[in-house]
N, C-alpha and C. Protein backbone atom coordinates (compact mmCIF):
# COMPACT_ATOMS: atom_id res chain seq x y z
N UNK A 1 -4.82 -15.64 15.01
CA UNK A 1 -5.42 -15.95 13.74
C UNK A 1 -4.48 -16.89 12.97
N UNK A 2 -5.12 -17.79 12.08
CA UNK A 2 -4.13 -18.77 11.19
C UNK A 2 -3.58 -18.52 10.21
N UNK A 3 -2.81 -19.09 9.66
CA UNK A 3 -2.67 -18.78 8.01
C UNK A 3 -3.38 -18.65 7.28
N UNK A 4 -4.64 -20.00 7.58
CA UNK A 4 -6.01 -19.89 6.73
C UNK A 4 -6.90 -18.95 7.18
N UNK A 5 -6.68 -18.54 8.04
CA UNK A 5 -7.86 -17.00 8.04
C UNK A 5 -7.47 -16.20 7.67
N UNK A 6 -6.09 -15.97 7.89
CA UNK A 6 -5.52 -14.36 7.30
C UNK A 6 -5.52 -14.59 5.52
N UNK A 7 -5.26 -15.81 5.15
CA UNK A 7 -5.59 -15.92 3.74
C UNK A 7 -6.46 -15.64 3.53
N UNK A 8 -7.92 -16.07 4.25
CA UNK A 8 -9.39 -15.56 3.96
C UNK A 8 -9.65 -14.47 4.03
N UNK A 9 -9.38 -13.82 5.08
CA UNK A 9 -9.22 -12.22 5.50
C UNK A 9 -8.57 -11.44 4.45
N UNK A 10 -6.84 -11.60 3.55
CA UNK A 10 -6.77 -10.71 2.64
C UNK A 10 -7.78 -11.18 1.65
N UNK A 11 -7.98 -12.12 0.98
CA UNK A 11 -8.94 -12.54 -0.21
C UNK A 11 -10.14 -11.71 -0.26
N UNK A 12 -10.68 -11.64 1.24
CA UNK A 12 -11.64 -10.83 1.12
C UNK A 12 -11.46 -9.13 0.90
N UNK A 13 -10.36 -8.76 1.86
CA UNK A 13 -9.71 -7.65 1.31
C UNK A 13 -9.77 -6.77 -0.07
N UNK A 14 -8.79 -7.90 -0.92
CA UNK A 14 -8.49 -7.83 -2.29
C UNK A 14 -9.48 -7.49 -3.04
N UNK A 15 -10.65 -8.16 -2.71
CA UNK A 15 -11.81 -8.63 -3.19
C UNK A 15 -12.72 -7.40 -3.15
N UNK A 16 -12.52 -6.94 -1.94
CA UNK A 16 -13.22 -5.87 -2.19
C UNK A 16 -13.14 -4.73 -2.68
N UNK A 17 -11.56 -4.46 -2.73
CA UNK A 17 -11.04 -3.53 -3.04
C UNK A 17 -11.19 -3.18 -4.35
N UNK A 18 -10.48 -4.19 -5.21
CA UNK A 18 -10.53 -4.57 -6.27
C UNK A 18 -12.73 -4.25 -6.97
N UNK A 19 -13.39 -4.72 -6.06
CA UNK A 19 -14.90 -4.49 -6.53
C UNK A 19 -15.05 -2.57 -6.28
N UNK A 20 -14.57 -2.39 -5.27
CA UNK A 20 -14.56 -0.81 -5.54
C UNK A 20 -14.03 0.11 -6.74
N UNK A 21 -12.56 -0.59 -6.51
CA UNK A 21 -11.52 0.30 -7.58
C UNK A 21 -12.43 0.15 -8.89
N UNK A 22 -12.87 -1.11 -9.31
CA UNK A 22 -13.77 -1.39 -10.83
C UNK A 22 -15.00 -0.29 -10.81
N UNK A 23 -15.77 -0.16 -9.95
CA UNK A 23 -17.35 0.65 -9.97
C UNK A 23 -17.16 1.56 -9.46
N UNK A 24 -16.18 2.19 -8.85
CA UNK A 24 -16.07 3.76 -8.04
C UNK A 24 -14.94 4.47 -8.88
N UNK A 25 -13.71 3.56 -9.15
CA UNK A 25 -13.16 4.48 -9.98
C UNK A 25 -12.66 4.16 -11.63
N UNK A 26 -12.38 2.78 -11.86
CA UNK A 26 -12.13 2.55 -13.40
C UNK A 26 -13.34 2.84 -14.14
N UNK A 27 -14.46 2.33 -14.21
CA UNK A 27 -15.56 2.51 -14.76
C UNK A 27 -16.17 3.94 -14.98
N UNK A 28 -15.74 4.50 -13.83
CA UNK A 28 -16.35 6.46 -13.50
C UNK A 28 -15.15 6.68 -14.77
N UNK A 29 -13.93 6.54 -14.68
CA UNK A 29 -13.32 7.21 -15.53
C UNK A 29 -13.38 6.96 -17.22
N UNK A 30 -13.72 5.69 -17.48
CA UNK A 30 -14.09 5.01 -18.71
C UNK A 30 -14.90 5.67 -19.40
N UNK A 31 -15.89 6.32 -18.16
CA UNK A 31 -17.25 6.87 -18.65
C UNK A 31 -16.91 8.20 -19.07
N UNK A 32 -15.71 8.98 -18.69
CA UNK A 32 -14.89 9.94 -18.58
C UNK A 32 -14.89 10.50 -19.60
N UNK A 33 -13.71 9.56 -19.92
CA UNK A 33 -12.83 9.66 -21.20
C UNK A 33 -14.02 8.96 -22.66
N UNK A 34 -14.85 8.22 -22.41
CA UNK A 34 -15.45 7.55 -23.38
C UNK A 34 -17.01 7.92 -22.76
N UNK A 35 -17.85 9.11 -23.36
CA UNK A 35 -19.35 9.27 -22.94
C UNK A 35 -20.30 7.82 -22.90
N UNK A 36 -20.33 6.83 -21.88
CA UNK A 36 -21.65 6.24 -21.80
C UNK A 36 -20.65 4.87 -21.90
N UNK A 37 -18.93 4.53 -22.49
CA UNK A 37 -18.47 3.30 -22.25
C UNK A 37 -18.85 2.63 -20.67
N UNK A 38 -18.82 3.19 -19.88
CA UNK A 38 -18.97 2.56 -18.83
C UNK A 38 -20.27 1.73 -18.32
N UNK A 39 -21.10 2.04 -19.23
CA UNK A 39 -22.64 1.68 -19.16
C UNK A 39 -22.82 0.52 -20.10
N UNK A 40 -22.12 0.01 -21.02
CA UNK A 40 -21.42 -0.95 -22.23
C UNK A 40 -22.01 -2.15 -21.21
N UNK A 41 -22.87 -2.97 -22.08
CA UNK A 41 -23.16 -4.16 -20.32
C UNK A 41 -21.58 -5.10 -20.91
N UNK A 42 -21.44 -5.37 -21.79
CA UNK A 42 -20.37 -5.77 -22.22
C UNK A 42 -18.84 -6.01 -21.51
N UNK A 43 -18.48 -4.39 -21.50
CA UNK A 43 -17.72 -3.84 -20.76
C UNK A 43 -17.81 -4.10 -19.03
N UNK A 44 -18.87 -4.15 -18.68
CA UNK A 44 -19.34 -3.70 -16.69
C UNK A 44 -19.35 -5.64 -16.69
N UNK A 45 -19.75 -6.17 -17.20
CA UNK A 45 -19.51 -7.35 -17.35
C UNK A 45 -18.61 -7.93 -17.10
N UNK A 46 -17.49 -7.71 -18.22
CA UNK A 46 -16.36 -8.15 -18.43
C UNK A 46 -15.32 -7.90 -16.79
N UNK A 47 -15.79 -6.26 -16.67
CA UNK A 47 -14.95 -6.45 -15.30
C UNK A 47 -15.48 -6.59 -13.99
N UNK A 48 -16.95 -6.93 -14.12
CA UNK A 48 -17.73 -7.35 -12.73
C UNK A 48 -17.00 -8.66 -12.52
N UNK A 49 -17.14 -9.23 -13.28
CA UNK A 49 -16.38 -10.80 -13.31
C UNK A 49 -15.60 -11.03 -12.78
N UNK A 50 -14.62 -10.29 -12.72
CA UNK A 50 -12.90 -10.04 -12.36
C UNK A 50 -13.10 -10.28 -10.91
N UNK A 51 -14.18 -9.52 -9.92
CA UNK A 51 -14.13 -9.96 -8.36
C UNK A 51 -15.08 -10.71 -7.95
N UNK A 52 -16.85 -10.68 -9.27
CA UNK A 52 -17.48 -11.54 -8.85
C UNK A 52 -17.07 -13.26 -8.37
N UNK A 53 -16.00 -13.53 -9.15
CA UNK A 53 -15.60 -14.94 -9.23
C UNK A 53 -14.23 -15.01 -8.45
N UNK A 54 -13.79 -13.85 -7.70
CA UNK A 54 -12.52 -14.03 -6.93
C UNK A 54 -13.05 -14.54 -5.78
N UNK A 55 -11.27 -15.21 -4.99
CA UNK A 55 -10.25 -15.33 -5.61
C UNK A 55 -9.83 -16.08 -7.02
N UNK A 56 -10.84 -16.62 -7.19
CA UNK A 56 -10.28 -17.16 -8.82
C UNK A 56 -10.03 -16.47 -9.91
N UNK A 57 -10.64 -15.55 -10.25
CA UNK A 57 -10.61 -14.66 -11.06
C UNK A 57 -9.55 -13.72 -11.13
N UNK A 58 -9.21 -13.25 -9.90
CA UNK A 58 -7.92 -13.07 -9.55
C UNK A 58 -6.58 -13.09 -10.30
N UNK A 59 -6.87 -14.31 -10.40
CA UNK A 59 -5.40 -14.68 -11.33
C UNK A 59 -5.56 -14.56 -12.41
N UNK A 60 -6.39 -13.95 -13.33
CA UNK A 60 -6.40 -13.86 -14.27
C UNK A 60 -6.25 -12.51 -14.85
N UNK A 61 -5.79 -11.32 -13.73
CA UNK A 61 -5.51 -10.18 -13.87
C UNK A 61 -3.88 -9.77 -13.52
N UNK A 62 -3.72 -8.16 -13.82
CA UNK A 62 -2.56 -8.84 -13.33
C UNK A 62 -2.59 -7.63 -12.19
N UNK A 63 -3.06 -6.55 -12.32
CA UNK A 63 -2.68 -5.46 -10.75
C UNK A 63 -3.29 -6.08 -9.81
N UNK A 64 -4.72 -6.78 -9.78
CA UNK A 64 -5.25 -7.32 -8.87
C UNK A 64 -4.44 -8.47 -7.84
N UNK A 65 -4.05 -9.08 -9.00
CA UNK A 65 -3.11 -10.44 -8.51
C UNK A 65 -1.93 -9.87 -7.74
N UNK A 66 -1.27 -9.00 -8.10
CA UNK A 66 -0.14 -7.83 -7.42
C UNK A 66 -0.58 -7.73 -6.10
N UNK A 67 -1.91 -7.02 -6.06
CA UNK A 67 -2.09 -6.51 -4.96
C UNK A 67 -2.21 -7.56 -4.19
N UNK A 68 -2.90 -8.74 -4.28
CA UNK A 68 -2.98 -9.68 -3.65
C UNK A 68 -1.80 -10.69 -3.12
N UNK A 69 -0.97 -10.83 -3.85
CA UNK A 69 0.20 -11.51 -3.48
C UNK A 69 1.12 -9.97 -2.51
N UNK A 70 1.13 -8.70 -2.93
CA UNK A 70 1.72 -7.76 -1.33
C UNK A 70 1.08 -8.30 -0.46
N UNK A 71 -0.65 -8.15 -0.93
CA UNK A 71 -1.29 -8.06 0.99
C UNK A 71 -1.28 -9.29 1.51
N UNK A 72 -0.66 -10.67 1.30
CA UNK A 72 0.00 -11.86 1.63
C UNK A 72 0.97 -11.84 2.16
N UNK A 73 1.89 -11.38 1.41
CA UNK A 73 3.09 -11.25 2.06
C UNK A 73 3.17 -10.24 3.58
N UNK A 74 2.18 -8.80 3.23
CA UNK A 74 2.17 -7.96 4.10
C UNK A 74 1.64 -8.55 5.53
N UNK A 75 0.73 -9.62 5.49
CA UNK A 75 -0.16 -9.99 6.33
C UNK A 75 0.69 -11.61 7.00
N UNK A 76 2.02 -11.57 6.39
CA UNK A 76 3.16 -12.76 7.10
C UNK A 76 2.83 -14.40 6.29
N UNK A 77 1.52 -13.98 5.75
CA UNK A 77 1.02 -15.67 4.79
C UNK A 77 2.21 -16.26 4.39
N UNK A 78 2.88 -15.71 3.24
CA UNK A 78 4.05 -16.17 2.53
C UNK A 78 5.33 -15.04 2.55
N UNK A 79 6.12 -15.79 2.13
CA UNK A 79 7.46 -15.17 1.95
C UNK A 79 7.83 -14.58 0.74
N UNK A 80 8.57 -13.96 0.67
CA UNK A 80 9.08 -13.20 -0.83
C UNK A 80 10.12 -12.67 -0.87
N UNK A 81 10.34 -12.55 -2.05
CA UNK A 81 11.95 -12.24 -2.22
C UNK A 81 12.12 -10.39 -2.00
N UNK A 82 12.39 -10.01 -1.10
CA UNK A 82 12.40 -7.99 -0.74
C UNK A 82 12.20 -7.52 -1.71
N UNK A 83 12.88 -7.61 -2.72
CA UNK A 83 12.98 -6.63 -4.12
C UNK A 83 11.97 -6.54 -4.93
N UNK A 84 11.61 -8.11 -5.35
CA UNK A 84 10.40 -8.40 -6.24
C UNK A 84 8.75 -7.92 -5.09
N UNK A 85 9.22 -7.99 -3.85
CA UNK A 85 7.70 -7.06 -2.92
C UNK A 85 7.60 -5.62 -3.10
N UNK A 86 8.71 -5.69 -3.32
CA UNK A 86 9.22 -3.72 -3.25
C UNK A 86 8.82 -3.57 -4.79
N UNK A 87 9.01 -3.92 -6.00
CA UNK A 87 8.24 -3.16 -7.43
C UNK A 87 6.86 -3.71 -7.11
N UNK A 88 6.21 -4.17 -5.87
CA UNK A 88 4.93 -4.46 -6.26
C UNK A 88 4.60 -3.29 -5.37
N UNK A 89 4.94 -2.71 -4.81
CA UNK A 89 4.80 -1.51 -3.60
C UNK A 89 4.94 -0.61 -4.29
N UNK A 90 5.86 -0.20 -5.06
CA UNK A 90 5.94 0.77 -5.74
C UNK A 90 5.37 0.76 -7.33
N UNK A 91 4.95 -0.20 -8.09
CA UNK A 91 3.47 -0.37 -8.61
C UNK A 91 2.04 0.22 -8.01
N UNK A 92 1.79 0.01 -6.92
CA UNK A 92 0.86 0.12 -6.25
C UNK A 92 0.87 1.77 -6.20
N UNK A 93 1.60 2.39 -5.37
CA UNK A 93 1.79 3.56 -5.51
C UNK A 93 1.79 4.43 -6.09
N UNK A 94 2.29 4.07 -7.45
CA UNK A 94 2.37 4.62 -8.69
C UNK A 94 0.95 4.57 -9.67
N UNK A 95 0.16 3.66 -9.27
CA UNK A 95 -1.02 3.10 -9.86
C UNK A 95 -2.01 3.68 -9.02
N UNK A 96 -1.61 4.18 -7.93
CA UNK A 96 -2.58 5.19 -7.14
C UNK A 96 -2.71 6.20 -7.35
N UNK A 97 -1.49 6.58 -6.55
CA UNK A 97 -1.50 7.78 -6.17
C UNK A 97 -0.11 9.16 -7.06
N UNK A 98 -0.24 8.46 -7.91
CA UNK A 98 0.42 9.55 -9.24
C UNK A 98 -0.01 9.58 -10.46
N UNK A 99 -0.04 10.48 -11.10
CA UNK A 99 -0.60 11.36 -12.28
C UNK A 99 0.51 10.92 -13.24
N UNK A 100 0.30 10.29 -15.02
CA UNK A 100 0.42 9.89 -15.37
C UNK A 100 1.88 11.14 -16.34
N UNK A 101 2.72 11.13 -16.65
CA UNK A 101 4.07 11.97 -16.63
C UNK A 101 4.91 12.23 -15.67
N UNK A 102 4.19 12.03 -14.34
CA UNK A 102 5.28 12.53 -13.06
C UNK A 102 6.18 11.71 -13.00
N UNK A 103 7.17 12.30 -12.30
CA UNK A 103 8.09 10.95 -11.45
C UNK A 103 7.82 11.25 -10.16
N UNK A 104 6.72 11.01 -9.39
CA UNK A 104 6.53 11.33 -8.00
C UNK A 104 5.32 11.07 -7.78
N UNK A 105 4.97 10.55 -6.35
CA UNK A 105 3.49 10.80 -5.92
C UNK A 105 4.04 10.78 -4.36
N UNK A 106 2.67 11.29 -3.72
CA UNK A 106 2.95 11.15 -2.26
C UNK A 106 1.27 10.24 -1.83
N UNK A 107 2.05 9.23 -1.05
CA UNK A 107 1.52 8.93 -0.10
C UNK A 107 0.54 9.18 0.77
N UNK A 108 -0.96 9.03 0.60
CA UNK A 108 -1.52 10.05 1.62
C UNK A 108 -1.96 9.50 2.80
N UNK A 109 -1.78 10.10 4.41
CA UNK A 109 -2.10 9.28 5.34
C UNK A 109 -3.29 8.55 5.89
N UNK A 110 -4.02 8.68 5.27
CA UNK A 110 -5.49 7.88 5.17
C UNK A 110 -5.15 6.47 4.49
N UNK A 111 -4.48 6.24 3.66
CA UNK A 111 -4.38 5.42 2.98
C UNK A 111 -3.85 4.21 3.83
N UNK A 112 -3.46 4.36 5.26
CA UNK A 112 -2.84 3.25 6.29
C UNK A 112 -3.83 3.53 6.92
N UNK A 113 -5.01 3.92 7.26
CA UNK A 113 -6.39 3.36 7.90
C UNK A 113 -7.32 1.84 6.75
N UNK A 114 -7.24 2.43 5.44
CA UNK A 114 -8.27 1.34 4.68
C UNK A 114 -7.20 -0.26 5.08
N UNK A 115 -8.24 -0.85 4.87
CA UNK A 115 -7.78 -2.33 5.01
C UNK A 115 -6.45 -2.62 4.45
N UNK A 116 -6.85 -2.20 3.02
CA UNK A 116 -5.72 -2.68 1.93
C UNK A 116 -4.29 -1.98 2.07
N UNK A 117 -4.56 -0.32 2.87
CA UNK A 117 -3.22 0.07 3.06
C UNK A 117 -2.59 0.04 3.96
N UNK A 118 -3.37 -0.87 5.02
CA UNK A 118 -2.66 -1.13 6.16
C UNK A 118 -1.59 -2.80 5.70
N UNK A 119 -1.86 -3.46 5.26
CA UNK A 119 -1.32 -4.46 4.40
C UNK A 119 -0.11 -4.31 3.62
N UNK A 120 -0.32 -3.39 2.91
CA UNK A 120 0.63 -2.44 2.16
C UNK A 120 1.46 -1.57 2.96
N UNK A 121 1.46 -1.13 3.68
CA UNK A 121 2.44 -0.09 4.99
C UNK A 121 3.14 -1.95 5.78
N UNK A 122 2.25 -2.51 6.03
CA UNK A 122 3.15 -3.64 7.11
C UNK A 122 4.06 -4.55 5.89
N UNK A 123 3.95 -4.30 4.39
CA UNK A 123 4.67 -5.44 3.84
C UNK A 123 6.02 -4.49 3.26
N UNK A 124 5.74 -2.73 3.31
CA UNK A 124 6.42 -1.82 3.48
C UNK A 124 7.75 -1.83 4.80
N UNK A 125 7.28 -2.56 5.58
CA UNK A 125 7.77 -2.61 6.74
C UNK A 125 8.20 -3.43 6.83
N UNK A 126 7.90 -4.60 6.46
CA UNK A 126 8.77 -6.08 6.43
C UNK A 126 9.49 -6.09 5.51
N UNK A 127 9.71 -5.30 4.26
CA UNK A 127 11.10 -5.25 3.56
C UNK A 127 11.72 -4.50 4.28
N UNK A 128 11.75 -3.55 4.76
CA UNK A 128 12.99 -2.93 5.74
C UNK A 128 13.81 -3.31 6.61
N UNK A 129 12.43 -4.18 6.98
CA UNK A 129 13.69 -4.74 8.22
C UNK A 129 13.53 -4.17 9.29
N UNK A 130 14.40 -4.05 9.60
CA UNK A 130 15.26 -3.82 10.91
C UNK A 130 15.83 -2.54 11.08
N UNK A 131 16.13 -1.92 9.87
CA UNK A 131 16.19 -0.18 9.21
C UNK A 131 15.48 0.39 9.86
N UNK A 132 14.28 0.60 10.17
CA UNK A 132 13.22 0.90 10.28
C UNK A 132 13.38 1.51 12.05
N UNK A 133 13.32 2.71 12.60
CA UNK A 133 13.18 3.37 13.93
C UNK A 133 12.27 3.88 14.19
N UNK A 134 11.82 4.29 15.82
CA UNK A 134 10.50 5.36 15.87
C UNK A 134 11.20 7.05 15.62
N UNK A 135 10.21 7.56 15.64
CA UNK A 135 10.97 9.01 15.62
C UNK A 135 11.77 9.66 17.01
N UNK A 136 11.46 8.97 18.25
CA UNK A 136 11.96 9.10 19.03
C UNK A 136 13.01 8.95 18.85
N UNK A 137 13.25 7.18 19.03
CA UNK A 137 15.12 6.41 18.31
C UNK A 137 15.35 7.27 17.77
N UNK A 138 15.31 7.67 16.25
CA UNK A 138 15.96 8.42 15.39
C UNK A 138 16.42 9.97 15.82
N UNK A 139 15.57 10.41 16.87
CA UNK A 139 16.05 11.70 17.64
C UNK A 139 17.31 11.56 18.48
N UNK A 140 17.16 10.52 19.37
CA UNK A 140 18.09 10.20 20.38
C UNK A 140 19.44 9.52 19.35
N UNK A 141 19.06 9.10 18.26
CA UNK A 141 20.39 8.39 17.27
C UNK A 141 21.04 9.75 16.64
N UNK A 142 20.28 11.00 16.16
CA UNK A 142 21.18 11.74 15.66
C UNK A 142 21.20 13.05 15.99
N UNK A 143 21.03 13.29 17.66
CA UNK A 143 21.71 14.01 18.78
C UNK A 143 20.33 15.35 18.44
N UNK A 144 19.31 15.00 18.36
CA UNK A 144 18.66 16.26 17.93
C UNK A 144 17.19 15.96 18.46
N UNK A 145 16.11 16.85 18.80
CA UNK A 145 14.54 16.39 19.20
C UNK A 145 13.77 15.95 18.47
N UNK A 146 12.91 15.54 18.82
CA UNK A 146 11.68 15.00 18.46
C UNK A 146 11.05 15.96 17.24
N UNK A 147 10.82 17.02 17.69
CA UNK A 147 10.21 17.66 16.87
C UNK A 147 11.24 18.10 15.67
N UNK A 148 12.58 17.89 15.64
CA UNK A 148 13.54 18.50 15.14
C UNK A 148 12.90 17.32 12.99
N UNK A 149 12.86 15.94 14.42
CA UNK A 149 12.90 15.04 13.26
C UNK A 149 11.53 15.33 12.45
N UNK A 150 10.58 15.16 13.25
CA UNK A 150 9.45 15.49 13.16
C UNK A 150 9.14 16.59 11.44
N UNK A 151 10.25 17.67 11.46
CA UNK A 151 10.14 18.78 10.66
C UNK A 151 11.02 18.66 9.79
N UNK A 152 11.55 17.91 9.47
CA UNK A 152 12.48 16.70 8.71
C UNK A 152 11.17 16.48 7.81
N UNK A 153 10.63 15.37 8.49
CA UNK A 153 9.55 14.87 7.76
C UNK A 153 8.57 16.02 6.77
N UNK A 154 8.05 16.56 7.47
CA UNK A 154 7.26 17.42 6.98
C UNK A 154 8.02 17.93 5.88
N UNK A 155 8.73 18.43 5.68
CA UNK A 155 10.06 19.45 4.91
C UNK A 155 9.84 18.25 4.12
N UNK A 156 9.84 16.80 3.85
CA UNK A 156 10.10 16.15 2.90
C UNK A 156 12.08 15.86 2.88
N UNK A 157 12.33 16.39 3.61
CA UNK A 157 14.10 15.88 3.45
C UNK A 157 14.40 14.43 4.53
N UNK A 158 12.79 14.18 4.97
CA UNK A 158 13.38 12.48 5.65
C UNK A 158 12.20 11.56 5.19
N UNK A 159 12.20 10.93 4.94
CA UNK A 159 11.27 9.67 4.36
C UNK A 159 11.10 9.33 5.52
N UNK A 160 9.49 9.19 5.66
CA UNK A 160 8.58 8.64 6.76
C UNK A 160 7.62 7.20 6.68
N UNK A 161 7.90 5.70 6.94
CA UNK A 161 7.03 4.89 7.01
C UNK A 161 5.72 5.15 8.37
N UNK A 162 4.66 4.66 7.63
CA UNK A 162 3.88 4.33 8.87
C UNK A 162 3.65 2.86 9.27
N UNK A 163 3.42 2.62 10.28
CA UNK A 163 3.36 1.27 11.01
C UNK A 163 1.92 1.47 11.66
N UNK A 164 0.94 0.62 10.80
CA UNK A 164 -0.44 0.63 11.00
C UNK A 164 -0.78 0.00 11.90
N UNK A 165 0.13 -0.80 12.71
CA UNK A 165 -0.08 -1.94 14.13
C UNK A 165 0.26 -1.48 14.95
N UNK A 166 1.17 0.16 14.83
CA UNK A 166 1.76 0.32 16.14
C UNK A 166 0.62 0.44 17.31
N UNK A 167 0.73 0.28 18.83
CA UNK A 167 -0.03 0.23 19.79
C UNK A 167 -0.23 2.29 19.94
N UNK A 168 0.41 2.75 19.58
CA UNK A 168 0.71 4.21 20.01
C UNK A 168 0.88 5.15 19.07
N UNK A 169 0.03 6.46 18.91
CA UNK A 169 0.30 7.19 17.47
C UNK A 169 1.60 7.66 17.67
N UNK A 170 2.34 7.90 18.49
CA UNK A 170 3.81 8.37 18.27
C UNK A 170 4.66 7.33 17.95
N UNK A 171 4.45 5.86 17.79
CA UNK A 171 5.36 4.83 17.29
C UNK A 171 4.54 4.56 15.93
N UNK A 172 3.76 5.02 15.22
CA UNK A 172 3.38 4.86 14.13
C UNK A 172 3.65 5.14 12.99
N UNK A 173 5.06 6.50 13.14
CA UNK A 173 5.70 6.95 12.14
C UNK A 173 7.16 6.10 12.62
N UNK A 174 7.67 6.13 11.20
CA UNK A 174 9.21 5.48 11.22
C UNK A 174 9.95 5.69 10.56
N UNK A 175 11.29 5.87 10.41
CA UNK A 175 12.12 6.69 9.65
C UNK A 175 13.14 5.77 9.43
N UNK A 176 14.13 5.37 8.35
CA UNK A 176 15.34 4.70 8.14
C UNK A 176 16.32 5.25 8.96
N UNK A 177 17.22 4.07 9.60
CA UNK A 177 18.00 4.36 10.64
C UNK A 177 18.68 5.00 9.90
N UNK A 178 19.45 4.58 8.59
CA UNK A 178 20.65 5.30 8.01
C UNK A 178 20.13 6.48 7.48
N UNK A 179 19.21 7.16 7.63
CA UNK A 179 18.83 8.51 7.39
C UNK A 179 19.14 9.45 7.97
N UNK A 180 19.28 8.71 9.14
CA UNK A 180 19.59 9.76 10.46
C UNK A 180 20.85 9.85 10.87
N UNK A 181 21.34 8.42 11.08
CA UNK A 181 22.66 8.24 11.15
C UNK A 181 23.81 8.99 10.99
N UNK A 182 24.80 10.07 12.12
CA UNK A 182 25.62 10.70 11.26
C UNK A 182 26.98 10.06 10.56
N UNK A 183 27.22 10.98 9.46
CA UNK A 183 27.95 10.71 8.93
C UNK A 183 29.29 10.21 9.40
């Protein structure tokens, strides 16, 4: 695939995502918190617009535009500077999948099947680098089994990437080398 398709390919992505997130969940909640705002043609208007007219429209937001410049980068289009990809990753995250006082959310594993979070897990993965092991490696790196690491994970005492391209569900989880690494 080219640059110009995978550009077309996230755009459309974004695009859709972005048309969901507006009518499945900002709008449901509008209607929420405010009886009948969401029904405002005004309002459904204002943010139908936002994907009817993307990618142009696009830029005229700003989480949308976020998401769109990760799933670029995630998808190899363009380059970026690690750090400034990484607060857009962890934007994203935070704009998902956490409740508004926490300092925490988790990740849920469905979220590297949809289009958009497979994008998001591979641009997850291209800031790492090279950090980045299967759980196997990381068994055989810090003298202990598979399942040892495995329950690591689960326990929450090892941070787990997924790799949505891997060919194999056992290379699909990945763990930071220096996690394992002994001391």
């Amino acid at each position: 695939m080219t640059n110009d398709e995978k550009r077309a390919e996230v755009e459309r992505i974004v695009r859709q995502f972005t048309m969901q997130y507006i009518e499945r969940k900002l709008l449901w909640q509008l209607g929420q918190i405010v009886p009948g705002a969401d029904q405002i043609p005004a309002v459904r208007e204002a943010l139908v617009q936002l994907y009817g007219e993307a990618p142009d429209a696009l830029q005229y937001t700003m989480e949308p535009q976020e998401w769109r410049t990760l799933a670029l980068y995630g998808a190899g289009v363009i380059d970026g500077d690690p750090a400034e990809m990484q607060e857009i990753v962890q934007s994203m995250a935070e704009w998902f999948f956490s409740l508004p006082t926490w300092n925490r959310y988790d990740i849920p594993d469905w979220w590297s099947d949809s289009e958009l979070g497979a994008l998001w897990w591979q641009a997850v993965i291209r800031i790492q680098g090279d950090e980045l092991i299967t759980i196997s490696q990381a068994a055989e790196l810090a003298g202990v089994t598979v399942q040892a690491i495995s329950q690591r994970i689960k326990a929450g005492s090892l941070d787990a990437f997924t790799d949505p391209l891997a060919p194999s569900r056992q290379g699909r989880q990945l763990v930071r080398r220096r996690d394992v690494t002994p001391a």
